[in-house]
C-alpha atoms as a PDB file:
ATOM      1  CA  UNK A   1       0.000   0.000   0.000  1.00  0.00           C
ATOM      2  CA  UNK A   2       1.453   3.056  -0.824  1.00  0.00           C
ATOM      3  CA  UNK A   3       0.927   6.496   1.277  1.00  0.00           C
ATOM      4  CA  UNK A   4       1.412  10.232   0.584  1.00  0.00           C
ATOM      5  CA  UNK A   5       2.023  12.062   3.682  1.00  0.00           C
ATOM      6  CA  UNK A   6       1.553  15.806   3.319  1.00  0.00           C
ATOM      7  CA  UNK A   7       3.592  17.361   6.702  1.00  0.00           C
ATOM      8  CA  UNK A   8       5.569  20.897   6.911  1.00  0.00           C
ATOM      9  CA  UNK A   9       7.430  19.744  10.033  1.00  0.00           C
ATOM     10  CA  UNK A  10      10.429  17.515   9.452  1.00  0.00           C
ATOM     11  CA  UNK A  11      11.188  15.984  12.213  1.00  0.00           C
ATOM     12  CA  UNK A  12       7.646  15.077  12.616  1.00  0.00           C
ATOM     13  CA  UNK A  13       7.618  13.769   8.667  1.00  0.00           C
ATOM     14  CA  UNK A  14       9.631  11.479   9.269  1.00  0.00           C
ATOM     15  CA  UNK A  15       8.708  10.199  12.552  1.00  0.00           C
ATOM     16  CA  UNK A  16       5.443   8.808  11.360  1.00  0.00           C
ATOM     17  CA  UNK A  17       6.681   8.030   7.712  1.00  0.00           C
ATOM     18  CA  UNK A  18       9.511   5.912   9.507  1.00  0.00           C
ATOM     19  CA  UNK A  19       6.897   4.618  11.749  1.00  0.00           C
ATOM     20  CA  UNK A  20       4.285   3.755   8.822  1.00  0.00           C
ATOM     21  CA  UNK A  21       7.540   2.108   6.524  1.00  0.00           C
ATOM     22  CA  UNK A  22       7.744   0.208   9.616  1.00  0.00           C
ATOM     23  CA  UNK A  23       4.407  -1.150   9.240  1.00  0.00           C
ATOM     24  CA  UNK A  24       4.604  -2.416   6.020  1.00  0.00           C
ATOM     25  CA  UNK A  25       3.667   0.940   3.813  1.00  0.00           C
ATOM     26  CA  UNK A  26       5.353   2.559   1.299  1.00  0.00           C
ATOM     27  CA  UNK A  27       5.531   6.343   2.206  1.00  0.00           C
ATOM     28  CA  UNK A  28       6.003   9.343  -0.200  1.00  0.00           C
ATOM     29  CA  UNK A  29       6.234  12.742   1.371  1.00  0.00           C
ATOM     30  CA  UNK A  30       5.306  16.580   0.874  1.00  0.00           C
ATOM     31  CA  UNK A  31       6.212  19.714   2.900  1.00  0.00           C
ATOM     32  CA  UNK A  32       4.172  22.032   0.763  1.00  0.00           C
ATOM     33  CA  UNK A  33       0.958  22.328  -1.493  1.00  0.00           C
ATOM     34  CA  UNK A  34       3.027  22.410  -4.818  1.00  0.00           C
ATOM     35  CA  UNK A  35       4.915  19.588  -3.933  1.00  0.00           C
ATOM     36  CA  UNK A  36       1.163  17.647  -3.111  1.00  0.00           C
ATOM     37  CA  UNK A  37      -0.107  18.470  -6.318  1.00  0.00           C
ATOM     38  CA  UNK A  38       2.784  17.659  -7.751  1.00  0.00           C
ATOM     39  CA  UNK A  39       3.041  13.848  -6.195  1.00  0.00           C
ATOM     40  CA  UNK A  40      -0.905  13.041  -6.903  1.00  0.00           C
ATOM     41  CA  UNK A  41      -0.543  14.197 -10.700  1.00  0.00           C
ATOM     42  CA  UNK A  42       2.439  11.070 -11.085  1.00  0.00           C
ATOM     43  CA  UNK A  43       1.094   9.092  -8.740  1.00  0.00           C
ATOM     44  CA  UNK A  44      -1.967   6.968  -7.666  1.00  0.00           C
ATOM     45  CA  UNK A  45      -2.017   6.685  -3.731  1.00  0.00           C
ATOM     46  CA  UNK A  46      -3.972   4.398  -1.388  1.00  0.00           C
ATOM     47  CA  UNK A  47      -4.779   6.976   1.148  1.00  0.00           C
ATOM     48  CA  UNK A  48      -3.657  10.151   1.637  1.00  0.00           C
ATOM     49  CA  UNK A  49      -2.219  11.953   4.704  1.00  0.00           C
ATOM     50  CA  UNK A  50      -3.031  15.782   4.971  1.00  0.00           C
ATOM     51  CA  UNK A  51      -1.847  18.429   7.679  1.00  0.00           C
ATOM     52  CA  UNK A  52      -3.731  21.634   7.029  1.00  0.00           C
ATOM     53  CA  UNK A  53      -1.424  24.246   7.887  1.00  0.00           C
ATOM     54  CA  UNK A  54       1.158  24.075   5.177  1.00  0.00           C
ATOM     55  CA  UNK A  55       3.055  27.034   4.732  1.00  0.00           C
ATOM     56  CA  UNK A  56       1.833  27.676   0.728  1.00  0.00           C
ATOM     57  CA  UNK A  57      -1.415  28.069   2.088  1.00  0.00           C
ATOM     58  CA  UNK A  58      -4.670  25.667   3.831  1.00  0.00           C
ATOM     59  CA  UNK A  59      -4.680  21.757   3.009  1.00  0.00           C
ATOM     60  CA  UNK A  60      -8.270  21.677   2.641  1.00  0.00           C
ATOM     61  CA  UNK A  61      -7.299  23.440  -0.794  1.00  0.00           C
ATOM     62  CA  UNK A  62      -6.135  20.242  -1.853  1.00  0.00           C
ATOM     63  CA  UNK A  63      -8.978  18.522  -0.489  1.00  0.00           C
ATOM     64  CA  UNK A  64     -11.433  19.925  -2.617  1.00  0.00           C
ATOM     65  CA  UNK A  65      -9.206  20.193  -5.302  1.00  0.00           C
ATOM     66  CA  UNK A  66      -9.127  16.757  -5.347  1.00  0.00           C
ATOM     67  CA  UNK A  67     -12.985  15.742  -4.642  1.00  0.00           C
ATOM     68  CA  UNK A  68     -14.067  18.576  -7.362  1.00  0.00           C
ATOM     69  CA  UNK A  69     -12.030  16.395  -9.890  1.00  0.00           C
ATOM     70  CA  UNK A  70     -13.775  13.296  -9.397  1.00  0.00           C
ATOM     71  CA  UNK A  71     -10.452  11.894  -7.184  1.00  0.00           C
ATOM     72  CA  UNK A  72     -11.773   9.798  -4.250  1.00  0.00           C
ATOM     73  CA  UNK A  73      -8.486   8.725  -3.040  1.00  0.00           C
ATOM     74  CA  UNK A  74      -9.122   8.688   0.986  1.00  0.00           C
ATOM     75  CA  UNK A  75      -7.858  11.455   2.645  1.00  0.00           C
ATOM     76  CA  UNK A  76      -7.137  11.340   6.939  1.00  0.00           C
ATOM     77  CA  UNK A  77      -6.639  14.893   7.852  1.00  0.00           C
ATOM     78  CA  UNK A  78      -4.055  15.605  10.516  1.00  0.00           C
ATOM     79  CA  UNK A  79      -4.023  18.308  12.542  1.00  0.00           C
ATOM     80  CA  UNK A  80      -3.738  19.971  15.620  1.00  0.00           C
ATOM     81  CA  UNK A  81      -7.304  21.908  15.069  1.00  0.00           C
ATOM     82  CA  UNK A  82      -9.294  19.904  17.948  1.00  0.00           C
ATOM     83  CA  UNK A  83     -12.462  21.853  17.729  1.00  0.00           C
ATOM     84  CA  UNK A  84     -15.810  20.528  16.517  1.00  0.00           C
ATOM     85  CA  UNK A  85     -16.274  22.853  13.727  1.00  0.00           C
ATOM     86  CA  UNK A  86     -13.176  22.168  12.535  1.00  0.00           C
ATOM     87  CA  UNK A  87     -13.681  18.703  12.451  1.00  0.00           C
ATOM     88  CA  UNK A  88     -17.141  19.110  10.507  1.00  0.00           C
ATOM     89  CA  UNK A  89     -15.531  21.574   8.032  1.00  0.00           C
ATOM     90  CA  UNK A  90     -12.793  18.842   7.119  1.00  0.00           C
ATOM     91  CA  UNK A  91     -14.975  16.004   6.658  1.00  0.00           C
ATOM     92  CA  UNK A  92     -17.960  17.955   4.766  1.00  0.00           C
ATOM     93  CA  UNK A  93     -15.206  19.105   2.652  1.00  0.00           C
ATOM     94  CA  UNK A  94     -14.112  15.265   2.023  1.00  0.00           C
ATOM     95  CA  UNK A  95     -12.219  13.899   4.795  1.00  0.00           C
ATOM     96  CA  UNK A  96     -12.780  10.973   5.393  1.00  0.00           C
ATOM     97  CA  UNK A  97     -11.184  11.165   8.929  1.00  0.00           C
ATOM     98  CA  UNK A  98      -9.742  13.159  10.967  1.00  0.00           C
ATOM     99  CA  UNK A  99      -7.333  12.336  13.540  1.00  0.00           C
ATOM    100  CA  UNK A 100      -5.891  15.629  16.327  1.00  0.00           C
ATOM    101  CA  UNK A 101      -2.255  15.660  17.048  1.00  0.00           C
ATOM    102  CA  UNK A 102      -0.615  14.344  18.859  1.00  0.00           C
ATOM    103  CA  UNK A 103      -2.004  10.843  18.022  1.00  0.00           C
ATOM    104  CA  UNK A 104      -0.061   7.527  18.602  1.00  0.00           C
ATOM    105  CA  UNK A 105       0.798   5.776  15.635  1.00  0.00           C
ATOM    106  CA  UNK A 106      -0.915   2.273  16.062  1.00  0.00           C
ATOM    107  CA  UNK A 107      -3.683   4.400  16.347  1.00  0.00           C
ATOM    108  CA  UNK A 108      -3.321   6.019  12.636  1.00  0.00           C
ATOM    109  CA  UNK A 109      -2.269   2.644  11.509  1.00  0.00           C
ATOM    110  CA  UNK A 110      -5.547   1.583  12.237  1.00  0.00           C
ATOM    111  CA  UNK A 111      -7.528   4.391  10.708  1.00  0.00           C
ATOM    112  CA  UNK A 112      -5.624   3.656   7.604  1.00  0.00           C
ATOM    113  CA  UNK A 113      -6.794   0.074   7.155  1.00  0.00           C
ATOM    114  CA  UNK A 114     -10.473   0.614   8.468  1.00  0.00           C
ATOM    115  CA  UNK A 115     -10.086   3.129   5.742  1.00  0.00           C
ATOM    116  CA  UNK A 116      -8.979   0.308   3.297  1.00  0.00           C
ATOM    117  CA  UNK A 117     -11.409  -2.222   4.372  1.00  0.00           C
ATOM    118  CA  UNK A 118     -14.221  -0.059   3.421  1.00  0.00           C
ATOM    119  CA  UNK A 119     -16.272  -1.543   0.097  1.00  0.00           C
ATOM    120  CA  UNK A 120     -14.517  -0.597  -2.988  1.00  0.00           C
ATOM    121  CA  UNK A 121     -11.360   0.260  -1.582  1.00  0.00           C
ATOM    122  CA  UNK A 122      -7.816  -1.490  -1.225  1.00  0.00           C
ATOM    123  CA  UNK A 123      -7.814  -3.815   1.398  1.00  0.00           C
ATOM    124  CA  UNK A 124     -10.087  -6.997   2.067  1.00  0.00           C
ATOM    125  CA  UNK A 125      -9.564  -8.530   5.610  1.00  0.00           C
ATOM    126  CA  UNK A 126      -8.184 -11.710   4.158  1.00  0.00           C
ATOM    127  CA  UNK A 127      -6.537 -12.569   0.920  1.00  0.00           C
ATOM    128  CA  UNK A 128      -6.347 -16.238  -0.236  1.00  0.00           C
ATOM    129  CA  UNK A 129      -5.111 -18.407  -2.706  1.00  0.00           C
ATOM    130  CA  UNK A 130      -5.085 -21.956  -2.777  1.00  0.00           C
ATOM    131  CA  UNK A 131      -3.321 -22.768   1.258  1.00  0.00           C
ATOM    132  CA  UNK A 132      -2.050 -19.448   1.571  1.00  0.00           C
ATOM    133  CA  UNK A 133      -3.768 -16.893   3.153  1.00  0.00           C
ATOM    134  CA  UNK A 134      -2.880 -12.998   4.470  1.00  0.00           C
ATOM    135  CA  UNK A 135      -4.236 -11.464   7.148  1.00  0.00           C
ATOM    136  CA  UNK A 136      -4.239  -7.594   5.801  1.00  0.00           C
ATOM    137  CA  UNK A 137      -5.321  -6.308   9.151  1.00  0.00           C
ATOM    138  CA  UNK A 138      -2.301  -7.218  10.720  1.00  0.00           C
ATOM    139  CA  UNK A 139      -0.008  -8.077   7.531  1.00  0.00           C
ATOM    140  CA  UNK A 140       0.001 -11.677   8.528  1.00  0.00           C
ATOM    141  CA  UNK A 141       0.662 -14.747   5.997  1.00  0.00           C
ATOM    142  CA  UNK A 142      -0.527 -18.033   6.829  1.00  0.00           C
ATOM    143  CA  UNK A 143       0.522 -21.155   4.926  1.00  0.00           C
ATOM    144  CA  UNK A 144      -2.803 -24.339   6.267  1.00  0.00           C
ATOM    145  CA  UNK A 145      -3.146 -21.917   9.269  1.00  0.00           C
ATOM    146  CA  UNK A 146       0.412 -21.325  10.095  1.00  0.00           C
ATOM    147  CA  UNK A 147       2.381 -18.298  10.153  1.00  0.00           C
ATOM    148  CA  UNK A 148       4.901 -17.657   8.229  1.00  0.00           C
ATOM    149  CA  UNK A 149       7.712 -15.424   9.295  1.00  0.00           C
ATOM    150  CA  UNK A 150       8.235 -13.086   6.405  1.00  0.00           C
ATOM    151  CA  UNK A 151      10.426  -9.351   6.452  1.00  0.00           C
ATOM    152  CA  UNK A 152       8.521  -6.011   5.607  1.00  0.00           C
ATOM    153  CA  UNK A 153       9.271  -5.784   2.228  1.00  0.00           C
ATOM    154  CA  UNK A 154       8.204  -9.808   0.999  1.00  0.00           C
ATOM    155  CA  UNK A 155       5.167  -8.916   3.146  1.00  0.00           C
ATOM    156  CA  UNK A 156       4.322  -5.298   0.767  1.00  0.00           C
ATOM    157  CA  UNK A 157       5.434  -7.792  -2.906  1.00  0.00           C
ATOM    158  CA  UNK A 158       3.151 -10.695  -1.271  1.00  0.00           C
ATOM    159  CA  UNK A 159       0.073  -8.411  -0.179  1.00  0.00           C
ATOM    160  CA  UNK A 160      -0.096  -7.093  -3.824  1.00  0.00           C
ATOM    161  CA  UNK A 161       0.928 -10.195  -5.657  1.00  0.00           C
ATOM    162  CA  UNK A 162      -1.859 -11.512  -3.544  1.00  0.00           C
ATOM    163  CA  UNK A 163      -4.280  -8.928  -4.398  1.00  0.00           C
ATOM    164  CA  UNK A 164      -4.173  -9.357  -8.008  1.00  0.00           C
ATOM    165  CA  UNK A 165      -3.859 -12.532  -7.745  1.00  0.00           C
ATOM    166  CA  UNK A 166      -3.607 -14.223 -11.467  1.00  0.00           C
ATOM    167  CA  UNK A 167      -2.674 -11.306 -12.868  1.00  0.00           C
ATOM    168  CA  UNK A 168       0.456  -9.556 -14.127  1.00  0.00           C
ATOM    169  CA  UNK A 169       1.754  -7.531 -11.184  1.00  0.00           C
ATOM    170  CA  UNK A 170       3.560  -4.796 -13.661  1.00  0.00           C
ATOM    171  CA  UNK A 171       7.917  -4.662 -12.233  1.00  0.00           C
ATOM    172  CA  UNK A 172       7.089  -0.623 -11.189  1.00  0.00           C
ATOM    173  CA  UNK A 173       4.842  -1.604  -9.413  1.00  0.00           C
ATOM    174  CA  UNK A 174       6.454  -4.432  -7.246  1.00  0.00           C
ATOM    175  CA  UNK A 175       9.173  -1.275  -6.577  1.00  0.00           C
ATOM    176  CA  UNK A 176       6.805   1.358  -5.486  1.00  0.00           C
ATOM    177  CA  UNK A 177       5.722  -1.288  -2.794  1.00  0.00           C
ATOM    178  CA  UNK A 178       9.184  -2.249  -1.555  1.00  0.00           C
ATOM    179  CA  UNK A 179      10.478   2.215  -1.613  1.00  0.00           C
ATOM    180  CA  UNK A 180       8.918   5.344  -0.459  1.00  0.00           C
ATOM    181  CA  UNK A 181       9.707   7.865  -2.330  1.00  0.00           C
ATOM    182  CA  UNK A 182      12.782   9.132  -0.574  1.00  0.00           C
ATOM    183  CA  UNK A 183      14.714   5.820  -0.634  1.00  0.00           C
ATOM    184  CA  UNK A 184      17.638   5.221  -2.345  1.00  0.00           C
ATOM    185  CA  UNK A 185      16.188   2.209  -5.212  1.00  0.00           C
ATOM    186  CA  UNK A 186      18.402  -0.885  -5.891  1.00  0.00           C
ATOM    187  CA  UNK A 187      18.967  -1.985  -9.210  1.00  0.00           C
ATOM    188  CA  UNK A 188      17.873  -5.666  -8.443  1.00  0.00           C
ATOM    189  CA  UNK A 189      15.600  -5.290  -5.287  1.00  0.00           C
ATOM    190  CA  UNK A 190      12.782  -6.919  -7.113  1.00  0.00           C
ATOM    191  CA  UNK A 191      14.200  -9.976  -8.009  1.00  0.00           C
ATOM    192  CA  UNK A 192      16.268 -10.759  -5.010  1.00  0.00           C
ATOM    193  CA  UNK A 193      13.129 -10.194  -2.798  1.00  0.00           C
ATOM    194  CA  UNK A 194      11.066 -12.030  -5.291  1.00  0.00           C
ATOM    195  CA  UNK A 195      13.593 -14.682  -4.924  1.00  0.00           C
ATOM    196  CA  UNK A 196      13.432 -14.598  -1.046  1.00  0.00           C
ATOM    197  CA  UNK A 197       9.742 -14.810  -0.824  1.00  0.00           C
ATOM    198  CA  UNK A 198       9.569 -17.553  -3.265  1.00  0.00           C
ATOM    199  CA  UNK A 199      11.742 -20.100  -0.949  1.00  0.00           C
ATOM    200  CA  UNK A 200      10.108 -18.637   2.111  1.00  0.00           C
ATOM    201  CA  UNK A 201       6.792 -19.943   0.932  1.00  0.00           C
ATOM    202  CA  UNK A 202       7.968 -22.967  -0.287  1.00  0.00           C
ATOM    203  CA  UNK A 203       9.786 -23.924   2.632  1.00  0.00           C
ATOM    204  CA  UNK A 204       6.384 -23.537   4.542  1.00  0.00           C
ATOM    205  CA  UNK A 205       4.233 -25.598   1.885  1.00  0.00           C
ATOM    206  CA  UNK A 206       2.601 -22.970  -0.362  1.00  0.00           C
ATOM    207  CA  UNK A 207       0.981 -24.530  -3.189  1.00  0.00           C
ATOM    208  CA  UNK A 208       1.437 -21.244  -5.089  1.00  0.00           C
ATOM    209  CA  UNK A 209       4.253 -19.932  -7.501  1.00  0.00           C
ATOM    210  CA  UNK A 210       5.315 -16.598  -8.391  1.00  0.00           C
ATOM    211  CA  UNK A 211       6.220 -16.846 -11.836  1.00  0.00           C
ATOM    212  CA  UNK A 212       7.593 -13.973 -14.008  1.00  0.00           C
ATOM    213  CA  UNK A 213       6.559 -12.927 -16.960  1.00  0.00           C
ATOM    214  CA  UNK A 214       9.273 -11.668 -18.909  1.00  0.00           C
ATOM    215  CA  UNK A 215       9.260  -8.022 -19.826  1.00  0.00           C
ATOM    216  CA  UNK A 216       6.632  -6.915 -18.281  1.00  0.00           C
ATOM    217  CA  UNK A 217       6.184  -8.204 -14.147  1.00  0.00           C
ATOM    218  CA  UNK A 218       5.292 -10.863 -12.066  1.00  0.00           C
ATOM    219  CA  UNK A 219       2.206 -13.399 -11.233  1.00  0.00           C
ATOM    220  CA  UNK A 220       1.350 -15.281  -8.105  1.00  0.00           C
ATOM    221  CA  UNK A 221      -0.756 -18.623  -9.343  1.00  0.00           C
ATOM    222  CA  UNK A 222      -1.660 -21.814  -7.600  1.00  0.00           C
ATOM    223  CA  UNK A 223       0.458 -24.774  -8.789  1.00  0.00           C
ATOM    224  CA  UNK A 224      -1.056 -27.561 -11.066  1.00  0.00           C
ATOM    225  CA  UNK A 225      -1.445 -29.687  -8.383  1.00  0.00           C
ATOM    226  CA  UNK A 226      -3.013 -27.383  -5.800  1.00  0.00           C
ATOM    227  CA  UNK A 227      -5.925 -28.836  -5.376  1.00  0.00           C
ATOM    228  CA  UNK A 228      -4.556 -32.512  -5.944  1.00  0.00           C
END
């Protein structure tokens, strides 16, 4: 899942984009309107992140910039503005939360994926194919019930291998889930994690394979004899 996190303050930036990374998210970052509008028009985000005093001007710009486009990327507004008519301006302007600093971060963590579990967006509570199963609430993969010990990045490649499952998983987009947008990109960080995850799983008795499809990106299938 990948994140846009729209913060002036840069120590707090990267406390909670270190903090999200940490919990399995790819983070991009903005300090400034421009730069906001700038990220969205090159890339498609999961949910965005939006402090409202930015020092080009209010972020609730952006918010209705964005709804009066047609854009319904989810938007958590964060902010130190506590008061109730603050909080009913944000969301009648298209929030779709709003969360008062300071916050901890398990608690945004969790906004984000009640976000994502809505209908029609990202995340479904569980992914599956054939034995193997993720848990996207708490970023969890099972192999017949049993965890499986996996690092961050395998768990971002598997969650979105898993959720187009059958499907060519384009390479760009197996590397915007393994980087933010402020980290330095290896050459071969696809394949070697690819490669990782693929004896992980079969070490724990996944009947799936990740095959690749040359030129253009990856596929997670179940194996002929998955259902054997």
């Amino acid at each position: 899942m990948r994140l846009l996190l729209i913060e002036d303050e840069p120590d707090l930036s990267q406390l909670i984009s270190g903090n999200l990374s940490r919990a399995g998210f790819a983070v991009d970052t903005a300090a400034s309107l421009d730069e906001a509008h700038a990220a969205v028009k090159t890339m498609r985000y999961d949910v965005m992140l939006l402090d409202l005093r930015l020092p080009d001007g209010d972020g609730l710009e952006l918010l209705k910039s964005l709804r009066s486009r047609g854009d319904a990327t989810p938007v958590i507004v964060l902010t130190a503005r506590d008061a109730v008519a603050d909080r009913v301006h944000g969301l009648n302007a298209g929030a779709d939360d709003y969360l008062v600093k300071p916050f901890a971060i398990e608690e945004l963590v969790a906004r984000i994926n009640a976000i994502l579990r809505r209908p029609n967006e990202a995340l479904g509570l569980r992914l599956r194919t054939s034995n193997l199963e993720f848990d996207t609430a708490h970023r969890e993969a099972f192999v017949d019930g049993h965890a499986v010990q996996l690092p961050r990045r395998e768990v971002g490649l598997l969650e979105l291998l898993l959720r187009r499952a059958g499907r060519v998983v384009t390479r760009d987009a197996l590397q915007d889930a393994l980087y933010g947008g402020g980290d330095e990109i290896e050459s071969n960080a696809v394949d070697a994690n690819l490669s990782r995850l693929r004896k992980r799983l079969s070490e724990s008795g996944a009947k799936v394979r990740i095959r690749a499809v040359r030129g253009v990106g990856y596929l997670i299938q179940e194996t002929v004899d998955a259902g054997a």
